[in-house]
Protein backbone atom coordinates (compact mmCIF):
# COMPACT_ATOMS: atom_id res chain seq x y z
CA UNK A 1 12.71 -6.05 -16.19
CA UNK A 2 10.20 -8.44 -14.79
CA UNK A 3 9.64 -6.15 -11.40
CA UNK A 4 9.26 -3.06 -13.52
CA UNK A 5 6.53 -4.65 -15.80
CA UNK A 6 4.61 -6.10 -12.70
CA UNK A 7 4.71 -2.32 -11.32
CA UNK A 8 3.24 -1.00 -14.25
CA UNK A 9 0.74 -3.27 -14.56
CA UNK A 10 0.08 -2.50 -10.74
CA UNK A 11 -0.27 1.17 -11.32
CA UNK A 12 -2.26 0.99 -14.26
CA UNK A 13 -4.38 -1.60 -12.72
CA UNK A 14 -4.82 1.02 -9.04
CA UNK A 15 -5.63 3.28 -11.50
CA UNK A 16 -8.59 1.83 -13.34
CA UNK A 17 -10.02 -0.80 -10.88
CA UNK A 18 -10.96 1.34 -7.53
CA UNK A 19 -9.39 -0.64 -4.53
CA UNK A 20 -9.97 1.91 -1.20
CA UNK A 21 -6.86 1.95 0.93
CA UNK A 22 -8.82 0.62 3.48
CA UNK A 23 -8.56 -2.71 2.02
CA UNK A 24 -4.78 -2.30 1.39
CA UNK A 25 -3.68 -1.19 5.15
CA UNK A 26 -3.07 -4.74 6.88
CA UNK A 27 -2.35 -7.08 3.23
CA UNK A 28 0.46 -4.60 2.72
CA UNK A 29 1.73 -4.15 6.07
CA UNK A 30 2.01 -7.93 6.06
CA UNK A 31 4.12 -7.97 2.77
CA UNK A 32 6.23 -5.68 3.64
CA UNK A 33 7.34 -7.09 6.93
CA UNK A 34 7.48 -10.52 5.98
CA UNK A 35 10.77 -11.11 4.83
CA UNK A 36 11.92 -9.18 7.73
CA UNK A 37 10.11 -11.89 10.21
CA UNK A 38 11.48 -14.66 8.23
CA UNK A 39 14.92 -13.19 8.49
CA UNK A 40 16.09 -16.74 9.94
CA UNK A 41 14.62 -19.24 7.04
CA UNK A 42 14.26 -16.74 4.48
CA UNK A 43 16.93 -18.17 2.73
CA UNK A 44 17.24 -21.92 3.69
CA UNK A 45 14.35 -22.51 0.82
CA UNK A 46 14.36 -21.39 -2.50
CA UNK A 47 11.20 -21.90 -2.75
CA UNK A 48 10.31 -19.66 -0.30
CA UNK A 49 12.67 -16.93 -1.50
CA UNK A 50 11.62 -16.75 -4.57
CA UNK A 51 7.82 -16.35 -3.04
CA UNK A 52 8.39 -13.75 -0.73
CA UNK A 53 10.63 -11.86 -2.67
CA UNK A 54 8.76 -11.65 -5.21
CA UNK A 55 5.57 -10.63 -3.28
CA UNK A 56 7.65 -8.41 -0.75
CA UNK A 57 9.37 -6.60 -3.89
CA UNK A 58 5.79 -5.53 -5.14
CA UNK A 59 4.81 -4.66 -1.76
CA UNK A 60 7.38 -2.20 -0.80
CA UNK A 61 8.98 -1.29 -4.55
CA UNK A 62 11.76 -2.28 -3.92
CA UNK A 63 13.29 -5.30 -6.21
CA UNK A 64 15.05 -7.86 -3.62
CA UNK A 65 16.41 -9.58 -6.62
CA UNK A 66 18.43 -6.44 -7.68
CA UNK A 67 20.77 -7.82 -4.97
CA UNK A 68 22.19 -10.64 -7.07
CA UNK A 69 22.98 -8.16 -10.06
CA UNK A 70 26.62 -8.03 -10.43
CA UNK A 71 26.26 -4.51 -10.96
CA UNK A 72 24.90 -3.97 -7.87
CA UNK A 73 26.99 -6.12 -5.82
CA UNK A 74 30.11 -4.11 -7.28
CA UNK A 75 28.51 -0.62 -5.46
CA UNK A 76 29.40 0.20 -1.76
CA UNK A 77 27.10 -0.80 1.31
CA UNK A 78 25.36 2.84 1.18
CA UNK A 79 25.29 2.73 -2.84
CA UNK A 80 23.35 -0.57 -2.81
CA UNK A 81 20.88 0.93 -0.45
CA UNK A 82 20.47 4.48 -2.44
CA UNK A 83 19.47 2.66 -5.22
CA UNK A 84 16.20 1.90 -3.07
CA UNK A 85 15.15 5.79 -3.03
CA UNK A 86 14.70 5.32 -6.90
CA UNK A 87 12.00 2.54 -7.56
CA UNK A 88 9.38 5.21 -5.68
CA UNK A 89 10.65 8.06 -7.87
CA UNK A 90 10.68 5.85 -11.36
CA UNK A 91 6.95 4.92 -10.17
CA UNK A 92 6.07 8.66 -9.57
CA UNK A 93 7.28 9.42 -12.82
CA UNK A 94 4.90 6.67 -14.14
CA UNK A 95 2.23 8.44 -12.76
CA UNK A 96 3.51 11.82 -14.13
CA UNK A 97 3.06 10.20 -17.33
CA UNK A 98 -0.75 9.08 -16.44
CA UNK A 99 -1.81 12.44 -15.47
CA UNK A 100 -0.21 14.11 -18.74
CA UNK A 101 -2.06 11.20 -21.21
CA UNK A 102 -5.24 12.06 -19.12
CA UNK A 103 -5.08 15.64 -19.99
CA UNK A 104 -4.32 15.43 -23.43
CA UNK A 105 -6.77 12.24 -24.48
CA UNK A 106 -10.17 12.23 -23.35
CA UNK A 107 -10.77 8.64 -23.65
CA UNK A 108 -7.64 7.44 -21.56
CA UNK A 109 -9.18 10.27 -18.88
CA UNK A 110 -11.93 7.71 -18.42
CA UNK A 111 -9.68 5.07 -17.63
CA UNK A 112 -7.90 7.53 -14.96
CA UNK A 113 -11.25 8.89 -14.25
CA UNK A 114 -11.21 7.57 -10.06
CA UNK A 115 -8.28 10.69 -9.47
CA UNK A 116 -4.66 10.13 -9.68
CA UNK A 117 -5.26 11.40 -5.72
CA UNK A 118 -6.02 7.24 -5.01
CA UNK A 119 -2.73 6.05 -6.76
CA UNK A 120 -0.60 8.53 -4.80
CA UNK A 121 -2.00 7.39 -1.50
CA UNK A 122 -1.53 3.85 -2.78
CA UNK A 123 2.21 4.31 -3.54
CA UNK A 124 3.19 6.43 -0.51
CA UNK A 125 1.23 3.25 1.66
CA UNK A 126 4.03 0.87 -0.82
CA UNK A 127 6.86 2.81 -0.88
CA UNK A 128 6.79 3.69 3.28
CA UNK A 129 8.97 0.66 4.02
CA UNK A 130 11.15 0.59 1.77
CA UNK A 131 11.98 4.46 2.02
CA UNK A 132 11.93 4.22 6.22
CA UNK A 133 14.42 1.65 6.13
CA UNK A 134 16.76 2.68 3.97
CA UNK A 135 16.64 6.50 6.27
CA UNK A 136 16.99 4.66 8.69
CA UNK A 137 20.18 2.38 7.61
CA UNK A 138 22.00 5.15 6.04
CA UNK A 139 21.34 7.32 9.10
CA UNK A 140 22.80 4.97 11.48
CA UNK A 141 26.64 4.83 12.00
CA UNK A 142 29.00 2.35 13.22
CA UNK A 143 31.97 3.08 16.15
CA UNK A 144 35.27 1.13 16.83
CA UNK A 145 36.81 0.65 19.92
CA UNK A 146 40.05 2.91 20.93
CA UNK A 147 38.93 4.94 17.57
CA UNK A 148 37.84 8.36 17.91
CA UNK A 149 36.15 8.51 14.58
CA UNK A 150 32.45 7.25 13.66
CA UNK A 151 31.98 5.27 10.52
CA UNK A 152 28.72 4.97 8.71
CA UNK A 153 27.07 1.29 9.87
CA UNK A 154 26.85 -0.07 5.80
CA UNK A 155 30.18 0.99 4.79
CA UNK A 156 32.51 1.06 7.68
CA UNK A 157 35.52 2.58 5.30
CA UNK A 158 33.04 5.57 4.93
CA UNK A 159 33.89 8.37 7.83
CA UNK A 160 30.05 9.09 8.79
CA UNK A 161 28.85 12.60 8.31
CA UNK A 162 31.98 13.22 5.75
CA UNK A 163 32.62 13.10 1.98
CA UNK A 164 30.43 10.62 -0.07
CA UNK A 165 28.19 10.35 2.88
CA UNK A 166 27.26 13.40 3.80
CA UNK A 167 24.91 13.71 0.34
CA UNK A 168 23.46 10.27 1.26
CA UNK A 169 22.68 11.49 4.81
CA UNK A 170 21.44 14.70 4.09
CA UNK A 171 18.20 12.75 1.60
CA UNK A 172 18.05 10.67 4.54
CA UNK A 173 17.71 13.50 7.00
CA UNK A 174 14.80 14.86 4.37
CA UNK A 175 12.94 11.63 3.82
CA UNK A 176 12.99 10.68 7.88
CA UNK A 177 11.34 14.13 8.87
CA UNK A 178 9.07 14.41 5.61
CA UNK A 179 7.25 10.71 4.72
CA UNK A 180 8.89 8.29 7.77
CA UNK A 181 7.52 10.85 10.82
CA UNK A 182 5.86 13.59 8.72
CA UNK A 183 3.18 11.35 7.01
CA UNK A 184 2.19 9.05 9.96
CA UNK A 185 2.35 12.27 12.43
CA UNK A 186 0.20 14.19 10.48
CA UNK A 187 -2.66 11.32 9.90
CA UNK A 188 -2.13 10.85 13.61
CA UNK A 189 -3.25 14.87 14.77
CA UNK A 190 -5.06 15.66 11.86
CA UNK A 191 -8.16 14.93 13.35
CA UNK A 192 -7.24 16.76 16.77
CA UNK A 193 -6.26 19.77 15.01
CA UNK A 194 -8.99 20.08 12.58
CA UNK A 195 -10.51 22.99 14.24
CA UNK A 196 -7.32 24.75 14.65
CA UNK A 197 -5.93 24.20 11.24
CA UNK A 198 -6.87 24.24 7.38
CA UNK A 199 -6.42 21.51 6.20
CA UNK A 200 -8.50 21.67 2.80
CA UNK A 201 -5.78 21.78 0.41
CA UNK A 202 -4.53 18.55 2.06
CA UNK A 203 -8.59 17.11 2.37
CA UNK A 204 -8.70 14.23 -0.34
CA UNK A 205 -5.56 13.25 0.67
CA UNK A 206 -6.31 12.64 4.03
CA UNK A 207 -9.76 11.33 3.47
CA UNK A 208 -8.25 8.66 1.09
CA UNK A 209 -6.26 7.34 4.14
CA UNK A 210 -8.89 8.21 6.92
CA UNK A 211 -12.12 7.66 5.48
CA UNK A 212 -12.58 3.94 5.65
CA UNK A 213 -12.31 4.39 9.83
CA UNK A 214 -14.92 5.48 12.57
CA UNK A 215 -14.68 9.31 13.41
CA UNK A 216 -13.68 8.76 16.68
CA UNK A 217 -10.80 6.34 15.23
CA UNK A 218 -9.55 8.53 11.95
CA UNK A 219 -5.99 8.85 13.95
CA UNK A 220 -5.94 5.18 13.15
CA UNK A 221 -4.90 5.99 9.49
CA UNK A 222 -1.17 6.29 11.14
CA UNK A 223 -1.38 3.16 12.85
CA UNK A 224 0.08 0.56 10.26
CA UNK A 225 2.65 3.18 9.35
CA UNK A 226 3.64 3.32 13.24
CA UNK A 227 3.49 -0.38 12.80
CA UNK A 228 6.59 -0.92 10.68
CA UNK A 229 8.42 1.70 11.94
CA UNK A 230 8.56 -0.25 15.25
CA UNK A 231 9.39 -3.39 13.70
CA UNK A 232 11.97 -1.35 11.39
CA UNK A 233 13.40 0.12 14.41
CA UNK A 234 13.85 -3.26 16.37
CA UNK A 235 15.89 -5.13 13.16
CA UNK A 236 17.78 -1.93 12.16
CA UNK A 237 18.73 -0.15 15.38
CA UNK A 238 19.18 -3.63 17.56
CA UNK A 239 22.18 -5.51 17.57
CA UNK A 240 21.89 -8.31 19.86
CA UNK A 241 21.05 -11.98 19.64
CA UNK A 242 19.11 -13.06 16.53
CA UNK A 243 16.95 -15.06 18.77
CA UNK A 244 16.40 -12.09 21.11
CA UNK A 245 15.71 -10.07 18.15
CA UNK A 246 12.96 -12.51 17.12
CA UNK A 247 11.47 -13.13 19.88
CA UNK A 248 11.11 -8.86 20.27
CA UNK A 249 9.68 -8.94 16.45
CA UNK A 250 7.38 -11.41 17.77
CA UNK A 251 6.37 -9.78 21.00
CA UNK A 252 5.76 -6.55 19.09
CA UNK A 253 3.92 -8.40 16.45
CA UNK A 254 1.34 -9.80 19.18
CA UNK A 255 1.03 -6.60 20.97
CA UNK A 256 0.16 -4.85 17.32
CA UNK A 257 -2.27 -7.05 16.89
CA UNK A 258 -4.20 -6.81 20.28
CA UNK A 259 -4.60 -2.91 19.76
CA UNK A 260 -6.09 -3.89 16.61
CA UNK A 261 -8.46 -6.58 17.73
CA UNK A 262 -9.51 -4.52 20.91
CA UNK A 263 -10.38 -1.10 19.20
CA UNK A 264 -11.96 -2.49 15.89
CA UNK A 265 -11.63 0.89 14.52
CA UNK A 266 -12.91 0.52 11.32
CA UNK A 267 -16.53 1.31 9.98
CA UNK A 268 -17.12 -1.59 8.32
CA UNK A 269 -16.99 -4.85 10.33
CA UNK A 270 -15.65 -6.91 7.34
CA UNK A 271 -12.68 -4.64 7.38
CA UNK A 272 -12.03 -5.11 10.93
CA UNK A 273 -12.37 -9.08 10.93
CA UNK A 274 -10.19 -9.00 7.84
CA UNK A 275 -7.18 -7.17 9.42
CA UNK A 276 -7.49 -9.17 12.64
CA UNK A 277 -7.37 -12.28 10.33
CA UNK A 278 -3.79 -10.93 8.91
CA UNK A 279 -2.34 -9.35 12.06
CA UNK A 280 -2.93 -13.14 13.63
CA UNK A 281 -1.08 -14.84 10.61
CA UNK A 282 1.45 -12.10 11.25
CA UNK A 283 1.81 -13.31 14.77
CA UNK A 284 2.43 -16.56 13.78
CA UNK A 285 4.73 -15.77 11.16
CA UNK A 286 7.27 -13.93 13.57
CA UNK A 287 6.84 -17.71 15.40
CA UNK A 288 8.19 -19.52 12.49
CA UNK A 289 11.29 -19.21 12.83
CA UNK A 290 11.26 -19.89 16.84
CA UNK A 291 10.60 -23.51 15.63
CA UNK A 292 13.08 -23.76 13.18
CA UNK A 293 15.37 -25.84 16.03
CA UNK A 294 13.03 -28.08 16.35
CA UNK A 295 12.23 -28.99 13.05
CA UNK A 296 13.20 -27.13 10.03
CA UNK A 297 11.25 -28.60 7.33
CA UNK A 298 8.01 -28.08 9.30
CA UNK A 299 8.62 -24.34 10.16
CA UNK A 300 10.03 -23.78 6.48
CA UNK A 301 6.28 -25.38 5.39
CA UNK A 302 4.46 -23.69 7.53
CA UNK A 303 5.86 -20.65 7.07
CA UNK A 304 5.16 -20.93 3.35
CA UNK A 305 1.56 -21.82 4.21
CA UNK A 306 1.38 -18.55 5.87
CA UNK A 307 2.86 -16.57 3.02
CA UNK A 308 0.13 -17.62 0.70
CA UNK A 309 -2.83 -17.42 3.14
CA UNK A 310 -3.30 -13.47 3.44
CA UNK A 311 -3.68 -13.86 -0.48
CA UNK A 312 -6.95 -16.02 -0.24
CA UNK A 313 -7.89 -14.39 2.38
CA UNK A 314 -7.73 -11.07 0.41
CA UNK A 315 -9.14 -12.79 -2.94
CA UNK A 316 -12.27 -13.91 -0.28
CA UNK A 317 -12.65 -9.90 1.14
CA UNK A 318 -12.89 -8.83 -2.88
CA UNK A 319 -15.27 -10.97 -3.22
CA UNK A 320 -17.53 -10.71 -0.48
CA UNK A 321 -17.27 -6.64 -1.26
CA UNK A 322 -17.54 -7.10 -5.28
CA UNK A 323 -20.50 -9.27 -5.32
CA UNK A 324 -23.23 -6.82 -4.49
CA UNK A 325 -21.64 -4.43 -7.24
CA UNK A 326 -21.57 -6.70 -9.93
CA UNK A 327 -24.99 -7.98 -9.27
CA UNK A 328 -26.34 -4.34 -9.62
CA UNK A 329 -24.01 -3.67 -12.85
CA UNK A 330 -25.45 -6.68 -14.27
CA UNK A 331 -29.19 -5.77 -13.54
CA UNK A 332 -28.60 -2.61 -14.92
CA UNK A 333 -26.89 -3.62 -18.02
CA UNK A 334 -30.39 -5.78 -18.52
CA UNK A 335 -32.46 -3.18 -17.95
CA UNK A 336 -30.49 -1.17 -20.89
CA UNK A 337 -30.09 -4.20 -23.68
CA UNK A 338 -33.67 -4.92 -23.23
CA UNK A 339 -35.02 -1.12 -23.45
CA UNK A 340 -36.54 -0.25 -26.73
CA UNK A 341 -37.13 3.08 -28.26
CA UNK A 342 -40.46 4.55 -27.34
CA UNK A 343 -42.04 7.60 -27.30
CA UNK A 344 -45.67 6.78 -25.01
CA UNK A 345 -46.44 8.92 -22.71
CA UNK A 346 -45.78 5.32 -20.31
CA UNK A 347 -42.12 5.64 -21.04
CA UNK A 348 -38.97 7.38 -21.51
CA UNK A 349 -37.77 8.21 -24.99
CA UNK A 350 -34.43 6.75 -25.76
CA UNK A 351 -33.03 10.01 -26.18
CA UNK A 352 -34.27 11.48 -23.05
CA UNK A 353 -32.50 8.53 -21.38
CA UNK A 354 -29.37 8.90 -23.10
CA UNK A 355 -29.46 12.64 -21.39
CA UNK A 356 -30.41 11.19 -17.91
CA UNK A 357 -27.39 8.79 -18.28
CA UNK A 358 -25.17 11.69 -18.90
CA UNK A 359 -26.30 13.92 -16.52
CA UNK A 360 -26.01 11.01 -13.85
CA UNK A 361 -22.42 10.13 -14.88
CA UNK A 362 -21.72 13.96 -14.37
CA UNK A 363 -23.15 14.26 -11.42
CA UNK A 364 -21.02 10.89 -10.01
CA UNK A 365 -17.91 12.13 -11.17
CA UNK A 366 -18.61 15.64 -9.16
CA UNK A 367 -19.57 13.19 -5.94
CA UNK A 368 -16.78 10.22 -5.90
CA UNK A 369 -14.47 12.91 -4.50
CA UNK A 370 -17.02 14.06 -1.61
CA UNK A 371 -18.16 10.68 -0.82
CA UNK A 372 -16.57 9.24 2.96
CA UNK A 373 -17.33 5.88 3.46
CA UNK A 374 -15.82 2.60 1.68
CA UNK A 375 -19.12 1.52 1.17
CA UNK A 376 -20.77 4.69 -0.48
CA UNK A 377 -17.47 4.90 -2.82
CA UNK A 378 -17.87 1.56 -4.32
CA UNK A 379 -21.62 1.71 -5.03
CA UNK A 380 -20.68 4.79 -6.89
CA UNK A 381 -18.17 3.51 -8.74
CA UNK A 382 -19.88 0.34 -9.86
CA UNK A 383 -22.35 2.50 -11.32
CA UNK A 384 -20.13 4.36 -12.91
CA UNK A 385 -18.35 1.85 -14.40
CA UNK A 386 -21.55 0.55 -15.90
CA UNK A 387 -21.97 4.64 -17.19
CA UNK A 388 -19.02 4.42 -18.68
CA UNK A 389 -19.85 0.70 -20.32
CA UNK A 390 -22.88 2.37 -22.48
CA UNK A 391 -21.59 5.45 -23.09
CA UNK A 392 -19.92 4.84 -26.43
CA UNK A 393 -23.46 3.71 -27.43
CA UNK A 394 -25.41 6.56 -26.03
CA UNK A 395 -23.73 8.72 -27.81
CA UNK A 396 -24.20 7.08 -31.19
CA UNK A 397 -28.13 7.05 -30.68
């Protein structure tokens, strides 16, 4: 019940407060990998658990805790991991919901006002993990030796391919060609197909992902997807030594990061040193565990410490983006509370400006969809948010 209400609140919050997915690329690539780096100590500290569960959960919508249900633990291997396709689709219908309040109430349109486009984007960039992994487990099947029969790998009394599998397999099939290769393929050769194909019905889609980068770099918008699929594909589809396996997580997490670091590809330099910030933490993270031998209370700290860092470091990022924003919402707010009705030919009647204000908050809501760059998009909506702060009182004048 808990999960569900902080997803709501998440949604509702994506949907009012503009956050590009620019912002949102390496913070929840990070999250969602995290428990999966920690694999070794993720459970030698409750403390800990209860941390990055709860902050992994959020970032890939998919409750962890729902494993210590008894419910749950009463369901078959494959069951447990079904269950996994229906946070995404309960958070869809959320946003179902949304759109249809939007269209029927014109005040709670305001509040959705940014385009349900930006939350879609946002939950296909949450729910990418969770969804490629569980394809991904369910698609992968288990043989015994001097047995001519294949199993499925989470329930080895299932035949694979056969009875209650074959359902299971068949979504799996669906989900791995449509959002775990589709999506990331077609950010990746959208921009070296552009002339070749239309791809205008599909335009503020792609834009949401692709517009914080560089032209040259816009492929880039398929590079933290790419990301976790290669770390997925190391802890689901490799079965040898857990320290071999870490020490590959950690090799791939360095060599992830370099590409990064190297190309810079975003347009905005405080993007770029933001994500090289995480992707090093990252590195280190896939570390922790390498040290656990040597001392186990010291790599159970420090990985801890490195849980909570990409927060501040995110909190800083808002900050450093927001300021500028607020300082011009505040100015203009000033500028209104201190206006006085006046009719000289010096100034501009009240009413007049009440029309200006309107036509300008028009105007804004016909650009935010054409606008490209990070930058652009927030000034326009801080200034719409401080549209939408007087219009109630504009209207009463």
């Amino acid at each position: 019940m808990i999960y569900w209400i902080v997803i709501v609140i998440l949604v509702l919050i994506v949907t009012y407060y503009h956050v590009g997915i620019g912002y949102l690329y390496a913070i929840t690539y990070y999250y969602s990998m995290v428990d999966i780096l920690l694999n070794q100590i993720f459970y030698k500290s409750q403390g800990l658990f209860t941390t990055v569960s709860i902050i992994s959960s959020t970032a890939k919508i998919t409750p962890q805790i729902l494993g210590q249900l008894c419910f749950v633990k009463n369901l078959s291997g494959i069951d447990q991991h079904f269950i996994h396709y229906v946070h995404p689709l309960a958070v869809t219908v959320i946003l179902g919901i949304i759109s249809m309040l939007a269209r029927i109430s014109h005040k709670f349109s305001l509040f959705v006002s940014r385009g349900i486009i930006h939350v879609v984007c946002f939950l296909l960039l949450l729910s990418y993990t969770s969804v490629a992994t569980t394809s991904l487990l369910l698609l992968r099947s288990l043989t015994f030796e001097n047995v001519d029969k294949v199993y499925t790998y989470l329930s080895p009394d299932i035949e694979y391919f056969h009875g209650r599998h074959l359902p299971y397999v068949i979504i799996a099939i669906l989900c791995t060609l449509v959002i775990v290769i589709g999506l990331p393929l077609l950010l990746l050769l959208e921009p070296f197909l552009n002339s070749k194909v239309n791809f205008t019905r599909i335009k503020p889609l792609l834009d949401q992902f692709q517009g914080c980068y560089k032209d040259k770099y816009r492929c880039f918008a398929a590079y933290y997807m790419t990301c976790r699929l290669v770390i997925i594909l190391i802890v689901v589809i490799n079965s040898s030594d857990a320290n071999i396996k870490q020490y590959l997580l950690a090799t791939a997490s360095t060599v992830l990061a370099l590409i990064q670091l190297i190309l810079r590809p975003y347009a905005s330099e405080i993007l770029n040193n933001f994500d090289g910030v995480i992707l090093q933490i990252m590195i280190l993270v896939s570390m922790a565990p390498l040290v656990e031998s040597l001392n186990q209370d010291l790599s159970i700290s420090i990985a801890f410490t490195l849980v909570i860092l990409p927060l501040i470091n995110f909190s800083v990022l808002e900050f450093l983006i927001r300021k500028e924003g607020i300082k011009k919402l505040i100015e203009y707010c000033r500028l209104y509370l201190t206006a006085e009705p006046n009719t000289s030919n010096n100034d501009i009647p009240i009413n007049d400006l009440a029309r200006i204000i309107i036509d300008d908050s028009r105007r804004i809501n016909a650009t935010i969809c054409e606008v490209s760059s990070e930058a652009d998009y927030d000034d326009v909506i801080h200034y719409r948010e401080s549209f939408m702060e007087v219009m109630d009182e504009i209207e009463d004048l």
